[in-house]
C-alpha atoms as a PDB file:
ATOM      1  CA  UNK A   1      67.579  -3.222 -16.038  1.00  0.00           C
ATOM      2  CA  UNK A   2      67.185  -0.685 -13.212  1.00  0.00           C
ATOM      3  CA  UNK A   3      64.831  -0.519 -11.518  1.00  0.00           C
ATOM      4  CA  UNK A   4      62.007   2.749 -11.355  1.00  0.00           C
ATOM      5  CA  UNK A   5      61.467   3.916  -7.868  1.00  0.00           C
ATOM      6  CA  UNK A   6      58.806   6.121  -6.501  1.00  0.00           C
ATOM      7  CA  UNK A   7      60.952   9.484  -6.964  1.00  0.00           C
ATOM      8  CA  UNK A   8      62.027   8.446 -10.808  1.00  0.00           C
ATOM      9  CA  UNK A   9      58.122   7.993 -11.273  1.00  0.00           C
ATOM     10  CA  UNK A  10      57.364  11.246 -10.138  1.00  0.00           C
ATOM     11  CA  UNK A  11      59.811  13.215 -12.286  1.00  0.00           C
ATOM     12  CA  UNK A  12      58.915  11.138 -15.222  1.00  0.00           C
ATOM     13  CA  UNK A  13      54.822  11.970 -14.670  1.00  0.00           C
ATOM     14  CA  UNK A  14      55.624  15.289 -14.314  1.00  0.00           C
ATOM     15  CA  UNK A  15      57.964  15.661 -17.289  1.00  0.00           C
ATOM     16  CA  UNK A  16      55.002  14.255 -19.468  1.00  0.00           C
ATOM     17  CA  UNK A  17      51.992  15.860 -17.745  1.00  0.00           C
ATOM     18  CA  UNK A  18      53.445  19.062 -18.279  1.00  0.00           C
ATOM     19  CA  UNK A  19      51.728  18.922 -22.212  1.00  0.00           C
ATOM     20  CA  UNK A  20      48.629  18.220 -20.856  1.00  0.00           C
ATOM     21  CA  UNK A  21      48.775  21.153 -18.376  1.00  0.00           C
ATOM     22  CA  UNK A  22      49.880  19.642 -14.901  1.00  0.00           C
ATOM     23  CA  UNK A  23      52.050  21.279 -12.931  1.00  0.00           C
ATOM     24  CA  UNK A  24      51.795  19.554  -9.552  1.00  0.00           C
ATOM     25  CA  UNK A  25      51.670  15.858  -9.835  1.00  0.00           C
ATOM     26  CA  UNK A  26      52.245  13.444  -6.965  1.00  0.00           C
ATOM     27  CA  UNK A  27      52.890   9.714  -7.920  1.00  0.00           C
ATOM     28  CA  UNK A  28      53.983   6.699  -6.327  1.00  0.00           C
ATOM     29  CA  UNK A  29      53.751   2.788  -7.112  1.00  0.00           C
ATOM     30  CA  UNK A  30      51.165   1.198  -5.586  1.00  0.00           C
ATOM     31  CA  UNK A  31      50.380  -2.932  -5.190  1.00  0.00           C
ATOM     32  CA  UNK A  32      47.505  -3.021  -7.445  1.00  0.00           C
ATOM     33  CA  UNK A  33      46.328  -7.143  -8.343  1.00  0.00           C
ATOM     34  CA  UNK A  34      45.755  -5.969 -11.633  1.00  0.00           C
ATOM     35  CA  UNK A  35      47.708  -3.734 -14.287  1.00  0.00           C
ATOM     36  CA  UNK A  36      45.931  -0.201 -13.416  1.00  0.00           C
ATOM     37  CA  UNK A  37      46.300   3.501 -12.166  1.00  0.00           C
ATOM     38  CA  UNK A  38      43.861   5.496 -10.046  1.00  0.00           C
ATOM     39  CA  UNK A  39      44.071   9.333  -9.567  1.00  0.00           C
ATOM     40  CA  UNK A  40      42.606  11.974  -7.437  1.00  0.00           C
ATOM     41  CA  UNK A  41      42.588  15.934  -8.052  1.00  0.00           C
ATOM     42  CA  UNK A  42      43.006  18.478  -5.025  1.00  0.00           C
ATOM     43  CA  UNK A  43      42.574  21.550  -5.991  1.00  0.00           C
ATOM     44  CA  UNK A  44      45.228  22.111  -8.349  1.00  0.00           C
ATOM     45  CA  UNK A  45      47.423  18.885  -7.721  1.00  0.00           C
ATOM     46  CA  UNK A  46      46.911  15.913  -9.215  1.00  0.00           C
ATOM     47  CA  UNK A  47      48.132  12.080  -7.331  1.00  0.00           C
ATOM     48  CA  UNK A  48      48.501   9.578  -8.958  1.00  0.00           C
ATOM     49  CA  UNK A  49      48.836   5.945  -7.905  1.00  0.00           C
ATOM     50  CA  UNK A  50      50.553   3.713 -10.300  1.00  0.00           C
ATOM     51  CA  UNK A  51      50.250  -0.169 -10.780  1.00  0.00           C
ATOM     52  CA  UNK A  52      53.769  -1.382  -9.271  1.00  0.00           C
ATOM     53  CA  UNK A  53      53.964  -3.867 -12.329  1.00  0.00           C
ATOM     54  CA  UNK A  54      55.595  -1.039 -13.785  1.00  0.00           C
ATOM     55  CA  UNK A  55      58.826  -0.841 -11.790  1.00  0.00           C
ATOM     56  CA  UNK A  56      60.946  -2.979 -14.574  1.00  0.00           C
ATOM     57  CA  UNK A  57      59.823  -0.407 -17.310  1.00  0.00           C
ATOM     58  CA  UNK A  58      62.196   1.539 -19.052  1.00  0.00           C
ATOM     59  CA  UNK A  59      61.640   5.079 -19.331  1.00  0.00           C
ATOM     60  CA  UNK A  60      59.576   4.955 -22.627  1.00  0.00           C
ATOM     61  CA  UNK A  61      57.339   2.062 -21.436  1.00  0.00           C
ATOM     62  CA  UNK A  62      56.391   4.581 -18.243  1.00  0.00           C
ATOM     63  CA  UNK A  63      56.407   7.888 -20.733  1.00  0.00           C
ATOM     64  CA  UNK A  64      54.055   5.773 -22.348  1.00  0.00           C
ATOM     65  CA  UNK A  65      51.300   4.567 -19.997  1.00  0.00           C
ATOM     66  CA  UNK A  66      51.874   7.859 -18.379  1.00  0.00           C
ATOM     67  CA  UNK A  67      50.684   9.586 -21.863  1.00  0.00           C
ATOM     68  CA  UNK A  68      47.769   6.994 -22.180  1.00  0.00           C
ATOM     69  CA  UNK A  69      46.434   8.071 -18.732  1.00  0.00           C
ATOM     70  CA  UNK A  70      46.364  11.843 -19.629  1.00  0.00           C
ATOM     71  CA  UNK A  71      44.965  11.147 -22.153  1.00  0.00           C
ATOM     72  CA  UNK A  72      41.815   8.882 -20.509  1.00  0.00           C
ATOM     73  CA  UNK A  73      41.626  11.822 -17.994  1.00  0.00           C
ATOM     74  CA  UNK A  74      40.847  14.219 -21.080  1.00  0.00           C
ATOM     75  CA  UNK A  75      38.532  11.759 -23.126  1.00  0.00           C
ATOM     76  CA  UNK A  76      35.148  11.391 -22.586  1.00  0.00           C
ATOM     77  CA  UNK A  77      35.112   7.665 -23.474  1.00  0.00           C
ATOM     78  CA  UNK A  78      38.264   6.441 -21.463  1.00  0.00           C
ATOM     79  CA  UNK A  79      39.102   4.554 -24.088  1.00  0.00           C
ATOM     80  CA  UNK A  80      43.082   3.662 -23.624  1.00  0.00           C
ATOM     81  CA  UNK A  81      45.176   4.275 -26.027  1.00  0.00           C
ATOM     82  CA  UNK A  82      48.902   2.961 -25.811  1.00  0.00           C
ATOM     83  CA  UNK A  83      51.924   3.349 -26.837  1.00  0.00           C
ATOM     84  CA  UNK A  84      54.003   1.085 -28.905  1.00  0.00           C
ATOM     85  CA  UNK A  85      57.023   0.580 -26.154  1.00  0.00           C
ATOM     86  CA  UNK A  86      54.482   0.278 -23.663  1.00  0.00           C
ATOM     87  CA  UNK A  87      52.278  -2.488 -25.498  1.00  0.00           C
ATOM     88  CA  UNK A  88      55.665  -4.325 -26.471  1.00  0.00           C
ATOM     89  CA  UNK A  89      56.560  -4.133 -22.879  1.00  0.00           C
ATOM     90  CA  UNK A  90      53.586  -5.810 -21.290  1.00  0.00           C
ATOM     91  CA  UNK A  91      53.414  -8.457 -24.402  1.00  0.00           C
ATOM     92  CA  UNK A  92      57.134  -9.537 -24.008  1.00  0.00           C
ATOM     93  CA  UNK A  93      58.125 -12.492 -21.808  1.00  0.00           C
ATOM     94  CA  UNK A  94      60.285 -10.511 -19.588  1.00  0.00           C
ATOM     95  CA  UNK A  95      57.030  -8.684 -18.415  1.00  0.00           C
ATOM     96  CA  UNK A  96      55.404 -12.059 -17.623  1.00  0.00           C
ATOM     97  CA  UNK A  97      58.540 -14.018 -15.586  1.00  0.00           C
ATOM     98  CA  UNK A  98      58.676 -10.600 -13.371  1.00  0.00           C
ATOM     99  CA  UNK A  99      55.277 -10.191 -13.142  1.00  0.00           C
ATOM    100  CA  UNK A 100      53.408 -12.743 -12.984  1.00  0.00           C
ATOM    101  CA  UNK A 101      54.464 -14.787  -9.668  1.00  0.00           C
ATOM    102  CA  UNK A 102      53.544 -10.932  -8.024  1.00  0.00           C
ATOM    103  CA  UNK A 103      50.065 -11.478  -9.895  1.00  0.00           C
ATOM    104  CA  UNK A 104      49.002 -15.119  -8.388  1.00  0.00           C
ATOM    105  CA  UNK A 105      50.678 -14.225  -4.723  1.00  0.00           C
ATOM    106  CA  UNK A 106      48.397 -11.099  -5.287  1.00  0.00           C
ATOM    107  CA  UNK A 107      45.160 -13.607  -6.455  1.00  0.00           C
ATOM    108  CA  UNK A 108      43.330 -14.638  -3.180  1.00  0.00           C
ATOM    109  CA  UNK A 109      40.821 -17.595  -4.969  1.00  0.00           C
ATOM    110  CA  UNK A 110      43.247 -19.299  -7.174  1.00  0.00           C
ATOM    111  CA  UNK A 111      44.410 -22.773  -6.515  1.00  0.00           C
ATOM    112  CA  UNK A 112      47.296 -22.531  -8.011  1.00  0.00           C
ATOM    113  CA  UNK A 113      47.263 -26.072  -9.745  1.00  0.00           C
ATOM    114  CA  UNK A 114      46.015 -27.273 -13.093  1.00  0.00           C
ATOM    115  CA  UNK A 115      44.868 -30.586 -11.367  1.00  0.00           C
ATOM    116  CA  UNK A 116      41.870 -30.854  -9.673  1.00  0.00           C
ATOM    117  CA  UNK A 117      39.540 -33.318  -7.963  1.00  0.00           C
ATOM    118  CA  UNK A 118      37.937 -34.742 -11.477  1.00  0.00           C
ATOM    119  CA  UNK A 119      39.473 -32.719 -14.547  1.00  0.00           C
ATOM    120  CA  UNK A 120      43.053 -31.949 -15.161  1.00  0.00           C
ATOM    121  CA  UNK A 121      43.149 -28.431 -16.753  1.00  0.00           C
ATOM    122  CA  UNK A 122      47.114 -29.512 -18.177  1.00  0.00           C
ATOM    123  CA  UNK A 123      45.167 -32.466 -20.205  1.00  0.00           C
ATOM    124  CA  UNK A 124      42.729 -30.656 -21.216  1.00  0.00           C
ATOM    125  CA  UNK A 125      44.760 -28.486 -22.960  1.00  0.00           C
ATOM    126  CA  UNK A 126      46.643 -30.872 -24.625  1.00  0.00           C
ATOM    127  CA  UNK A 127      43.900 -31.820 -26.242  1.00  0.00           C
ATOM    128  CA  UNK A 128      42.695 -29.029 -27.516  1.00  0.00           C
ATOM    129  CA  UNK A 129      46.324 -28.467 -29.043  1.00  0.00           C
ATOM    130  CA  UNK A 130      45.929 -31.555 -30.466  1.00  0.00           C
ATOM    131  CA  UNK A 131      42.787 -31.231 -32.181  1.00  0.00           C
ATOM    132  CA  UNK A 132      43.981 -28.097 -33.634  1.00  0.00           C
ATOM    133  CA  UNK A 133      41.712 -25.666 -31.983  1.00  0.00           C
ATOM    134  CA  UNK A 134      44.064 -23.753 -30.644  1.00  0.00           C
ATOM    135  CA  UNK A 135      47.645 -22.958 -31.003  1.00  0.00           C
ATOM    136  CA  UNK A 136      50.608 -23.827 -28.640  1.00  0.00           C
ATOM    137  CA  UNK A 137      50.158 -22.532 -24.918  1.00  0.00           C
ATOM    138  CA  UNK A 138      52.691 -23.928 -22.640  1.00  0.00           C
ATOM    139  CA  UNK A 139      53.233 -19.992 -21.442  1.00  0.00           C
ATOM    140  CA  UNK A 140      49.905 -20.148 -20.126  1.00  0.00           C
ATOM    141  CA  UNK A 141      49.345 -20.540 -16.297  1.00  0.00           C
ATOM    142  CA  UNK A 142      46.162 -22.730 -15.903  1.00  0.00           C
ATOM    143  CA  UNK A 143      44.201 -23.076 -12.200  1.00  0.00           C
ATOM    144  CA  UNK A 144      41.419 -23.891 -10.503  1.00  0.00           C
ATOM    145  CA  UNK A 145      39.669 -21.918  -8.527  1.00  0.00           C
ATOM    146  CA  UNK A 146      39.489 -22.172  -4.557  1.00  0.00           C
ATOM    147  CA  UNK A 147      36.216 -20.989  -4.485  1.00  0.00           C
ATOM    148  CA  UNK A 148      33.692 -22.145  -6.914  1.00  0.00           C
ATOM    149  CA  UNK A 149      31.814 -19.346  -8.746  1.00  0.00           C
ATOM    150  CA  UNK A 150      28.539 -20.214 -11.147  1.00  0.00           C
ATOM    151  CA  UNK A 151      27.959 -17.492 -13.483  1.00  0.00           C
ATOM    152  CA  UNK A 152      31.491 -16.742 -13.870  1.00  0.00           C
ATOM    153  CA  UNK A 153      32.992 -20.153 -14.738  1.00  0.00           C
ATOM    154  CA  UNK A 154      36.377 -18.697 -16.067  1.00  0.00           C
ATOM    155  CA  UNK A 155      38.699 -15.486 -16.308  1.00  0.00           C
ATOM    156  CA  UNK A 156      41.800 -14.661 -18.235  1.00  0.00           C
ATOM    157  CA  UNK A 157      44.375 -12.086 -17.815  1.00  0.00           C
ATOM    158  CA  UNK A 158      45.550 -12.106 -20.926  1.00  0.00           C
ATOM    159  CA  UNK A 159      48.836  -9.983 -20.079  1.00  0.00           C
ATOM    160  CA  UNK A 160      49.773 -12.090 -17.570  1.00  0.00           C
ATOM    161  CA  UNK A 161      49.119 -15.005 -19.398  1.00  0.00           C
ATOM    162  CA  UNK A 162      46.944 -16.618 -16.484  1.00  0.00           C
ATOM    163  CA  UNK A 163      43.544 -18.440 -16.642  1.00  0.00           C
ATOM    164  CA  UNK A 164      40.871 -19.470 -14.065  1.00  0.00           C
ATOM    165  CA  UNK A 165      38.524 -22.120 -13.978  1.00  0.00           C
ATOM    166  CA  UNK A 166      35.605 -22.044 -11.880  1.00  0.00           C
ATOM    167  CA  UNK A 167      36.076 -25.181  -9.160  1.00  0.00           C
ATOM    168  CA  UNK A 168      31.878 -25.370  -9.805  1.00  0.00           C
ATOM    169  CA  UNK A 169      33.284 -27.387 -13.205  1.00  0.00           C
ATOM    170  CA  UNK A 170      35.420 -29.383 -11.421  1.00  0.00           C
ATOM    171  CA  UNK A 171      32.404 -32.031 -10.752  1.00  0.00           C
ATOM    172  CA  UNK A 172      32.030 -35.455 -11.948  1.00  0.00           C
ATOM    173  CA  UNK A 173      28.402 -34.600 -12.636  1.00  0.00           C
ATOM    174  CA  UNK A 174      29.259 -32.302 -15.268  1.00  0.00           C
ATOM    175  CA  UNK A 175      30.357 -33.151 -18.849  1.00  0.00           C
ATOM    176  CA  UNK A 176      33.557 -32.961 -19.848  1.00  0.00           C
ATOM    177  CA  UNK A 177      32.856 -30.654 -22.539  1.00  0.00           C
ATOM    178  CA  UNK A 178      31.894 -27.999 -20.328  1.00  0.00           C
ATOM    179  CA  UNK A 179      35.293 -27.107 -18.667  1.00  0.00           C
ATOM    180  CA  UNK A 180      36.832 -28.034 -22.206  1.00  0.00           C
ATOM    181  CA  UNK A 181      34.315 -25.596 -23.768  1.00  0.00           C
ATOM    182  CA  UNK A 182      35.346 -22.816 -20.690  1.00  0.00           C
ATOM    183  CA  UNK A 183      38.897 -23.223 -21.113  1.00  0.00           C
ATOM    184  CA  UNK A 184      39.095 -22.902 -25.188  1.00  0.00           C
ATOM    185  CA  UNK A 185      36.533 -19.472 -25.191  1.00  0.00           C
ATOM    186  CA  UNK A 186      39.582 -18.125 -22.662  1.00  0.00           C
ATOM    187  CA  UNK A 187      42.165 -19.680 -24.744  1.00  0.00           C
ATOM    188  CA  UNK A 188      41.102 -17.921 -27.341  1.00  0.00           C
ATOM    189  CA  UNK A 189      41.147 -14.733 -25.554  1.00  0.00           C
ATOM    190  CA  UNK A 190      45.020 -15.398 -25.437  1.00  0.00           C
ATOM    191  CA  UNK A 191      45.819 -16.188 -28.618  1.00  0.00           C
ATOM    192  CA  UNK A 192      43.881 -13.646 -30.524  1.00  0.00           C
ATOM    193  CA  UNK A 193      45.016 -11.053 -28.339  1.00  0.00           C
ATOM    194  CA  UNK A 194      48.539 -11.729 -28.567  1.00  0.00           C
ATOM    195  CA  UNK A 195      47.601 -11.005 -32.792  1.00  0.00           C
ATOM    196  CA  UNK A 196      45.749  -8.231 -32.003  1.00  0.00           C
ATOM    197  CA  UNK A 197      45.507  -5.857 -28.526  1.00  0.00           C
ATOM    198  CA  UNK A 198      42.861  -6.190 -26.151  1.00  0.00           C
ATOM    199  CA  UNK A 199      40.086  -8.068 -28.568  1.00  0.00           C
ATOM    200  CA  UNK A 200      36.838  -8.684 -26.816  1.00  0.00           C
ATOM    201  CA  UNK A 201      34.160 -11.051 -27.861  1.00  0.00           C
ATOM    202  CA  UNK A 202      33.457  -9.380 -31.904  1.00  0.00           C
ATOM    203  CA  UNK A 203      32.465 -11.722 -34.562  1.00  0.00           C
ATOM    204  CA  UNK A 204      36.067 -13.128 -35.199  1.00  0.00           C
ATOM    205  CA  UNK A 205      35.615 -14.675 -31.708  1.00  0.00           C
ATOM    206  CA  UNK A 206      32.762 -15.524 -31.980  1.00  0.00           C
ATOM    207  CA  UNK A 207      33.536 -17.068 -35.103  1.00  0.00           C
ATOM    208  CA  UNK A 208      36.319 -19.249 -33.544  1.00  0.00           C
ATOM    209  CA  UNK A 209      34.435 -19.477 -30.615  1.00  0.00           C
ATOM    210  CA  UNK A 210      32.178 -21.966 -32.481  1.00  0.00           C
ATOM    211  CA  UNK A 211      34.628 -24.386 -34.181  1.00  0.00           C
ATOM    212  CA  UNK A 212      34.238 -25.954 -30.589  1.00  0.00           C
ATOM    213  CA  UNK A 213      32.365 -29.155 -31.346  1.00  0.00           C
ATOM    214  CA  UNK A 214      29.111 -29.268 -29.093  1.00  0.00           C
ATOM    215  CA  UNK A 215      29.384 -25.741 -28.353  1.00  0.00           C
ATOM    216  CA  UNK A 216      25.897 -25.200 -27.823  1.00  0.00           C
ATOM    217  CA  UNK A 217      25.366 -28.556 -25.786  1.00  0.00           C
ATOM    218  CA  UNK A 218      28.153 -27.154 -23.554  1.00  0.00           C
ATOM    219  CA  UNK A 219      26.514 -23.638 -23.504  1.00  0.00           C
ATOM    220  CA  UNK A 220      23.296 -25.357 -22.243  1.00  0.00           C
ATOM    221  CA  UNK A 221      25.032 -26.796 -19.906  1.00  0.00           C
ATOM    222  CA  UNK A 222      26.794 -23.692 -18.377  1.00  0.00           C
ATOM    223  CA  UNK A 223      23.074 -22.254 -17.885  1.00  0.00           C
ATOM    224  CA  UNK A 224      21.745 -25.593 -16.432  1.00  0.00           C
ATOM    225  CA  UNK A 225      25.110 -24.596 -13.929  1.00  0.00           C
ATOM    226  CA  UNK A 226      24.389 -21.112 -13.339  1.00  0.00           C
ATOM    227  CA  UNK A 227      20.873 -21.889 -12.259  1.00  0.00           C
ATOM    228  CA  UNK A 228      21.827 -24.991 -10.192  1.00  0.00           C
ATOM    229  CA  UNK A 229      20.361 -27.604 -11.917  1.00  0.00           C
ATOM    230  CA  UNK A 230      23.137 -30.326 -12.394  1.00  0.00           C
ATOM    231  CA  UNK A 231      22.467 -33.487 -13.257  1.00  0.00           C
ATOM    232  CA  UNK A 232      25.457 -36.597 -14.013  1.00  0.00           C
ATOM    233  CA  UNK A 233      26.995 -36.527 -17.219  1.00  0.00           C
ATOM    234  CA  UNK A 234      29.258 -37.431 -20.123  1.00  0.00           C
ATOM    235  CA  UNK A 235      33.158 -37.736 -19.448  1.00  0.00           C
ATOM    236  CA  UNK A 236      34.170 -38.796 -22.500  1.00  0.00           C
ATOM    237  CA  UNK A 237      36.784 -35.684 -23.460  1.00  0.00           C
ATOM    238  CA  UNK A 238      38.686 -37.306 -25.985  1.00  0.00           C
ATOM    239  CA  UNK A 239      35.388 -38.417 -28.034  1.00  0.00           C
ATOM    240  CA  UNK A 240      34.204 -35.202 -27.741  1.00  0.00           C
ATOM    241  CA  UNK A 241      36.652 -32.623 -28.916  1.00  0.00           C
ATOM    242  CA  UNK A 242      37.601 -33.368 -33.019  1.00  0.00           C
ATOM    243  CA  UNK A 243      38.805 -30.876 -35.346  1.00  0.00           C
ATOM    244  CA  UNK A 244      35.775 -31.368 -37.892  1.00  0.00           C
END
């Protein structure tokens, strides 16, 4: 596949801003961390800086996104609205083997290892597959964090197929259940987006959220965390996550 450079870009934002009446658009790839645009108006040009993620697109995939951001810049709500060719693009594995090495050079506080210093994120998830609570994930990219971070204990970029565990869990004085509990809620975030776009946290998730056995101990916990109150606790993983 060719790839798009700046000047293809251009012609191909112009082309398509033209139906939303823009006649003078500058554009140009830019090293975002994460999947997203920014643009600025001057008068009666319009720039445009466009996540560099994008450079292995097609032409649809980019006549896409470029239509979703026209139409953001029109709607009240921002809500995006894609494509088909451009959500197949950023779902497919292609997207992720380009992609995502640029993502975790890009990620300043990621370890960049499943193992740690007391849990091992790579066993974890085994066991989870095991029990059934979640589906197959060996595309996933699991880390620790470098830094550890108390009220936000994990992240997931779910089209890059990488998640983060706060290095705050990483602590023999804390359950096992708690970085268990962490990594299935962003586990889940993969696999029920990969069914259906973007989900947040609705009742479905929710739903699955709390076939987590000891879900509210481990909740409990992560507020005990937050507000720096720690005290030892259980390790016992395997005893603790079973499919009811």
């Amino acid at each position: 596949m060719k790839m798009c450079d700046n000047a293809r870009l251009e012609a191909i934002v112009n082309s398509v801003g033209k139906n939303y009446g823009h006649d003078q658009i500058k554009a140009q790839f830019y090293p975002f961390k994460e999947l997203k645009s920014t643009w600025k108006r001057n008068g009666s040009q319009l720039s445009l800086r466009v996540s560099d993620y994008l450079r292995w697109a097609d032409e649809q995939v980019v006549e896409d996104y470029a239509c979703s951001l026209f139409c953001r810049m029109k709607s009240k709500n921002r809500r995006e609205l894609y494509g088909e060719a451009f959500k197949n693009w950023i779902q497919s594995k292609e997207f992720v083997e380009k992609n995502r090495p640029i993502y975790l050079q890009r990620s300043r506080n990621l370890k960049l290892s499943s193992s740690g210093s007391t849990f091992n994120l790579d066993e974890i998830r085994y066991e989870l597959e095991e029990s059934r609570l979640i589906k197959n994930s060996s595309d996933a990219y699991l880390t620790w964090t470098i830094n550890g971070n108390r009220n936000r204990v994990g992240y997931c970029s779910v089209i890059m197929k990488v998640i983060a565990i706060s290095s705050v869990l990483d602590s023999p004085s804390v359950p096992s259940i708690v970085p268990a509990y962490v990594l299935y809620h962003e586990m889940l975030h993969l696999e029920m987006n990969s069914e259906h776009f973007f989900t947040g946290h609705g009742s479905e998730f929710r739903r699955r959220e709390r076939m987590f056995p000891k879900w509210n101990e481990a909740e409990l916990w992560l507020k005990k965390i937050a507000k720096e109150r720690v005290t030892c606790g259980d390790t016992s993983f395997i005893r603790d996550v079973k499919t009811k």
